[in-house]
N, C-alpha and C. Protein backbone atom coordinates (compact mmCIF):
# COMPACT_ATOMS: atom_id res chain seq x y z
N UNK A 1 94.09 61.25 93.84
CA UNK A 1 94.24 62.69 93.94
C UNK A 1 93.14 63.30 94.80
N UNK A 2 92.01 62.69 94.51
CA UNK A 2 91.17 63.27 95.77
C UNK A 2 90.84 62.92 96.78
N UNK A 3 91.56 62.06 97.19
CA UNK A 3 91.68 61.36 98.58
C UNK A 3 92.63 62.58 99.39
N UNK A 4 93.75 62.75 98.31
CA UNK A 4 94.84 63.77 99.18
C UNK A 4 94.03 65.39 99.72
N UNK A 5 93.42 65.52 98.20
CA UNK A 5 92.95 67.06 98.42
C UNK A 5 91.68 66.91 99.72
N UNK A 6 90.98 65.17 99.88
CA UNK A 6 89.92 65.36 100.93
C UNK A 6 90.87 65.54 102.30
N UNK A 7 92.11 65.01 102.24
CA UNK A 7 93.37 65.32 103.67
C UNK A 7 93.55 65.94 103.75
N UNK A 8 93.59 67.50 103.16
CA UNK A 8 94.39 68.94 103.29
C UNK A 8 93.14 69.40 103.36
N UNK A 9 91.76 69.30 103.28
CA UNK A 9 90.49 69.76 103.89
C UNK A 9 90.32 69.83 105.00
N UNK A 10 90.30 68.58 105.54
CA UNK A 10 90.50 67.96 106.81
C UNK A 10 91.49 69.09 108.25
N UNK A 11 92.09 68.22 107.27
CA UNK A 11 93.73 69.15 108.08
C UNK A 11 93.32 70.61 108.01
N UNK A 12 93.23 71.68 107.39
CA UNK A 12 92.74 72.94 106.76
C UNK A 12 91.65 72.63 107.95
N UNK A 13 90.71 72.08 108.16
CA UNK A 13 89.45 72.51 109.29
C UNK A 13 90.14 72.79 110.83
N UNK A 14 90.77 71.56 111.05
CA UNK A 14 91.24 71.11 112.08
C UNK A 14 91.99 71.89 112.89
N UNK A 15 92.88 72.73 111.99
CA UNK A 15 93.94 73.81 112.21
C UNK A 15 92.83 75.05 112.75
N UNK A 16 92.19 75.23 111.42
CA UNK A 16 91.34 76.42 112.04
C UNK A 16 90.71 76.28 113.17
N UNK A 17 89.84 75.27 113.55
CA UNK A 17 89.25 75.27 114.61
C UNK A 17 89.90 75.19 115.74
N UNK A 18 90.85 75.02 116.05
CA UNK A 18 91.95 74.63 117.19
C UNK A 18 92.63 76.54 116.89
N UNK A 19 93.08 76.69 116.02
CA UNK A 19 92.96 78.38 116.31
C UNK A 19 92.21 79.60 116.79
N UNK A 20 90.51 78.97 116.27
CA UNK A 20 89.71 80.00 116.80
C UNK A 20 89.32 79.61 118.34
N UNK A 21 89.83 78.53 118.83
CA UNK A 21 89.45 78.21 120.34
C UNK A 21 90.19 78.73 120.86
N UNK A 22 91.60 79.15 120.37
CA UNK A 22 92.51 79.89 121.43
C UNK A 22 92.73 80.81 121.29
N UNK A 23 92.07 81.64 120.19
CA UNK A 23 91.86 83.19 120.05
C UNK A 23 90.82 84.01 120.79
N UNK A 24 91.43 84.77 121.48
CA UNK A 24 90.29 85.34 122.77
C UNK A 24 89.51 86.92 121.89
N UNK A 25 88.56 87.28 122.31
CA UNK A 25 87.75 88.24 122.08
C UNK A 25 89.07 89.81 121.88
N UNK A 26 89.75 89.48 123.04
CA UNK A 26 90.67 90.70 123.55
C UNK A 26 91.69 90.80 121.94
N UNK A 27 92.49 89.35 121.69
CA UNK A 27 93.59 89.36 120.37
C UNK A 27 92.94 89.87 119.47
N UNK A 28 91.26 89.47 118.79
CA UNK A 28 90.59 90.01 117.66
C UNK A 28 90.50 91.20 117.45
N UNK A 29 90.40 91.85 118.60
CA UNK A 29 89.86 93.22 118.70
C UNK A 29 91.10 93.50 118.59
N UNK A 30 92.73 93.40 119.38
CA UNK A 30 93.40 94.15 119.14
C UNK A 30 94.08 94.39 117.52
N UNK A 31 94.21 93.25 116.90
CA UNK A 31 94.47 93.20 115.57
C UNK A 31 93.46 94.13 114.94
N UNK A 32 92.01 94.42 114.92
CA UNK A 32 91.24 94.94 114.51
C UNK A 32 91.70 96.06 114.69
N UNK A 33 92.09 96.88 115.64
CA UNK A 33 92.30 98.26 116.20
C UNK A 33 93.70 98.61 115.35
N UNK A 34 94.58 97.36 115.43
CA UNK A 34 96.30 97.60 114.32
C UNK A 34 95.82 98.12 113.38
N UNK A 35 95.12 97.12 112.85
CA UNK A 35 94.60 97.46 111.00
C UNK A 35 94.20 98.51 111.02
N UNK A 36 93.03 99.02 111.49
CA UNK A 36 92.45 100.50 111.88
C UNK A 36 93.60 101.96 111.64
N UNK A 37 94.54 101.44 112.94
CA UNK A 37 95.31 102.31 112.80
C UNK A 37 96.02 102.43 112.03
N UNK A 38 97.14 101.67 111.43
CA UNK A 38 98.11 101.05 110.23
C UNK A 38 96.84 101.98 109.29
N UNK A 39 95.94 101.57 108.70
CA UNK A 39 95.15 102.35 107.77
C UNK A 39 95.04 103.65 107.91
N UNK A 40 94.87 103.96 108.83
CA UNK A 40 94.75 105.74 109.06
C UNK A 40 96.19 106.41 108.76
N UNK A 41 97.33 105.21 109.47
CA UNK A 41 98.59 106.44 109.50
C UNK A 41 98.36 106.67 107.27
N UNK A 42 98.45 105.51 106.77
CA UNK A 42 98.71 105.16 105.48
C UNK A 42 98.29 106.26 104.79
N UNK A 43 96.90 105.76 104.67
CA UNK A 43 95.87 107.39 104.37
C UNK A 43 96.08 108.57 104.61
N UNK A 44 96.58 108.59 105.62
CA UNK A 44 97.14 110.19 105.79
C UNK A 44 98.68 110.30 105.64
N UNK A 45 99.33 109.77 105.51
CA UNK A 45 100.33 109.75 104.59
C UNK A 45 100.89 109.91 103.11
N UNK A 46 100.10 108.88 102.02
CA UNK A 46 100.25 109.08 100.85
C UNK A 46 99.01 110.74 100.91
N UNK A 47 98.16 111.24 101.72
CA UNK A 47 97.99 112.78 101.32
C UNK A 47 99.07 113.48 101.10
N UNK A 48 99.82 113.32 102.12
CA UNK A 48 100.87 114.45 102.91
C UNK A 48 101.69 114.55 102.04
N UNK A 49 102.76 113.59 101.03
CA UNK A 49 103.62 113.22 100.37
C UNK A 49 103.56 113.26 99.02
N UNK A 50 104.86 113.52 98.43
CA UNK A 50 104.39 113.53 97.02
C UNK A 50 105.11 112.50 96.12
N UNK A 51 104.02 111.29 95.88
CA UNK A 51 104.51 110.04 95.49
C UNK A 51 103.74 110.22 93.92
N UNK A 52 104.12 109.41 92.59
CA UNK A 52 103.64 108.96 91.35
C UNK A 52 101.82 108.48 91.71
N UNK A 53 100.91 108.82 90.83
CA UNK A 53 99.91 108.36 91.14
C UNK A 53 99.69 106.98 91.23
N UNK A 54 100.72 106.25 90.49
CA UNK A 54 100.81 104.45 90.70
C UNK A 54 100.95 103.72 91.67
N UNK A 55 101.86 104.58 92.73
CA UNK A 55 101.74 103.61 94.68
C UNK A 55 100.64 104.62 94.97
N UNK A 56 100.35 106.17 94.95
CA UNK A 56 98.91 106.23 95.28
C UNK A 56 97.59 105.23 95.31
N UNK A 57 97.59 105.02 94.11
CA UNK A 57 96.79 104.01 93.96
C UNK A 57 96.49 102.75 94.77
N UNK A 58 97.95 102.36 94.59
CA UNK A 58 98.63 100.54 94.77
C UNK A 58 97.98 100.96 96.91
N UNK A 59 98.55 102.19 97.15
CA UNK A 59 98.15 102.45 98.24
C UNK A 59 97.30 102.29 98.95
N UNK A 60 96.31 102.91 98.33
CA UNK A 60 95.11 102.99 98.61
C UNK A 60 94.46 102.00 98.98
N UNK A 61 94.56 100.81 97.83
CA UNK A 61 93.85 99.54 97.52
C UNK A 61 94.05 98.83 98.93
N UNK A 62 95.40 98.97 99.19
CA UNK A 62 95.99 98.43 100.08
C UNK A 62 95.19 98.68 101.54
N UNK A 63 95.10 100.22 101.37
CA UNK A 63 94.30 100.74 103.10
C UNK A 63 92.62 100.08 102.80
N UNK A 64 92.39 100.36 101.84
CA UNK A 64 90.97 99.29 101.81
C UNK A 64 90.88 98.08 101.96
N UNK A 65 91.91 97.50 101.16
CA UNK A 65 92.14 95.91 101.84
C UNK A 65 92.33 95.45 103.28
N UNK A 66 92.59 96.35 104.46
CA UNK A 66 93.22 96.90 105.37
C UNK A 66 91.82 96.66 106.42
N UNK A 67 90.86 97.86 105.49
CA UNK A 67 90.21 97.80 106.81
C UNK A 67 89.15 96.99 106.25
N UNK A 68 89.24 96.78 105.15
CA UNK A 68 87.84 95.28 104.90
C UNK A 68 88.17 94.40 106.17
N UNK A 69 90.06 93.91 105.86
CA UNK A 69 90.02 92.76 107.17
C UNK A 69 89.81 93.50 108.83
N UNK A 70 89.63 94.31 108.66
CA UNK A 70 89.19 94.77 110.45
C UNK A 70 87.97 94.34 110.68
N UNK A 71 86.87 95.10 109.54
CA UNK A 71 85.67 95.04 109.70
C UNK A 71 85.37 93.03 109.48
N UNK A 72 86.19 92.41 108.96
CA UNK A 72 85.52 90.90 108.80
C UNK A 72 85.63 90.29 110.16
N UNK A 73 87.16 90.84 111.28
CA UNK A 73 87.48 90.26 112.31
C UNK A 73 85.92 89.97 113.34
N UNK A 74 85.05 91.09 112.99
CA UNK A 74 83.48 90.94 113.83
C UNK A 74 83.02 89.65 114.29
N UNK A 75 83.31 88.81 112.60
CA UNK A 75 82.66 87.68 112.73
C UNK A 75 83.38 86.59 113.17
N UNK A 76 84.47 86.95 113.24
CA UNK A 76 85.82 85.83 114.34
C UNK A 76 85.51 85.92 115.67
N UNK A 77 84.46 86.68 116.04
CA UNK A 77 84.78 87.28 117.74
C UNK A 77 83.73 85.74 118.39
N UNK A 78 83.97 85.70 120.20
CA UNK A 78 82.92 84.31 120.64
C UNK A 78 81.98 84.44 120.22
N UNK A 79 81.17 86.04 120.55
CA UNK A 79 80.00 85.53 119.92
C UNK A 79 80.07 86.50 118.34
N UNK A 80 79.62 86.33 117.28
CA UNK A 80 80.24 86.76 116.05
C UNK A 80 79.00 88.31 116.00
N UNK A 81 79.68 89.13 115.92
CA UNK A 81 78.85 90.52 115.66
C UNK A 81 79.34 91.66 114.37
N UNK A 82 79.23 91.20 113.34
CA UNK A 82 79.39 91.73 112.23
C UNK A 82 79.51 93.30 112.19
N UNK A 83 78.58 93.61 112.62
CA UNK A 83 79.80 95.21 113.05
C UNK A 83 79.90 95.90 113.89
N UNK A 84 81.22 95.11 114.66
CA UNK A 84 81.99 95.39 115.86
C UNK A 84 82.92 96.57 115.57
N UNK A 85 83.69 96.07 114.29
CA UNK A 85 84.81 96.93 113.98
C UNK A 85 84.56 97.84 112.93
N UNK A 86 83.66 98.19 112.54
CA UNK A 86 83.69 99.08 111.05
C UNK A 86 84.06 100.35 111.01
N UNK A 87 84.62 100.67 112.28
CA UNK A 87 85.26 101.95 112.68
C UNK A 87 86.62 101.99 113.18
N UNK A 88 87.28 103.03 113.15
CA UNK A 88 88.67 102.96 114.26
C UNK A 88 87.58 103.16 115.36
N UNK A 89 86.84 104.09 115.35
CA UNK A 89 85.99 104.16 116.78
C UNK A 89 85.74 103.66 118.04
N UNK A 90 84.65 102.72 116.82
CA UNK A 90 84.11 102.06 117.68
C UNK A 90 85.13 100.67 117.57
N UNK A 91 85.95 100.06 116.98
CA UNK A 91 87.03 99.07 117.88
C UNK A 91 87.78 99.75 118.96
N UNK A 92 88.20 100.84 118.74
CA UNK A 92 88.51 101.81 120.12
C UNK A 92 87.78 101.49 121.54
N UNK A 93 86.27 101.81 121.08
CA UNK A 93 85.55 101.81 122.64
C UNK A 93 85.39 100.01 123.11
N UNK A 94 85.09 98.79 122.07
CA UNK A 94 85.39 97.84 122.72
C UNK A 94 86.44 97.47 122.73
N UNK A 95 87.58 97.75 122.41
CA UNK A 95 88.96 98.14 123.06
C UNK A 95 89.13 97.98 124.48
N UNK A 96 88.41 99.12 124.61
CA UNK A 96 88.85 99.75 125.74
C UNK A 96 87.61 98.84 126.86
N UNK A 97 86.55 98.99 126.64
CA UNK A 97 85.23 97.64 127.35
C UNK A 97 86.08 96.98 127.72
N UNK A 98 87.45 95.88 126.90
CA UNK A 98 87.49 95.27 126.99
C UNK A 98 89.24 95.08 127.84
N UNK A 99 89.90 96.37 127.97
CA UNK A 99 90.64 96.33 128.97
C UNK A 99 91.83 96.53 128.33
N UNK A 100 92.09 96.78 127.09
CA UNK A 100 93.35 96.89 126.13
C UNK A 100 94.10 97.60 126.21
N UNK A 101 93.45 98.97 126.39
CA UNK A 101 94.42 100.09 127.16
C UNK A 101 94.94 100.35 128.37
N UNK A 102 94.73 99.64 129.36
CA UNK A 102 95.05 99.70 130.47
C UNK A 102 96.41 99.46 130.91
């Protein structure tokens, strides 16, 4: 049994690392900037609307869960900068540094 679980470690590294080599600076950031946004429309949505306080909630959790993963994408980037994204902002301006809007 732990021969198998040391193979799906293995495998589990292997995958990742062969993913983060072909993930460019530009994909991180743009996913970073989705989440960002996706969070903002959300947030300002369940304001606007008049839903049960129970998906308020469920909501919410959700837009925080949201932009935790923006702000973690920092440390996925080539060189890893922990807070790249902790803003719609500022993923906006290296966004844009980086040629996304164009």
């Amino acid at each position: 049994m732990a021969i198998n679980s040391q193979k799906g470690i293995e495998i589990m590294q292997k995958r990742t690392k062969k993913r983060n080599k072909l993930t460019t600076n530009s994909e991180i950031t743009e996913l970073a900037y989705a989440l960002h946004v996706s969070a903002n429309r959300l947030r300002l949505t369940i304001s606007q609307i008049n839903i049960p306080a129970a998906y308020r909630l469920q909501i919410a959790r959700h837009v925080q869960w949201m932009i935790g993963q923006a702000k973690s994408l920092g440390e996925e980037l080539n060189a890893p900068q922990p807070n790249a994204f902790l803003t719609k902002d500022s993923t906006e301006k290296i966004a844009e540094h980086l040629g996304l809007f164009d």
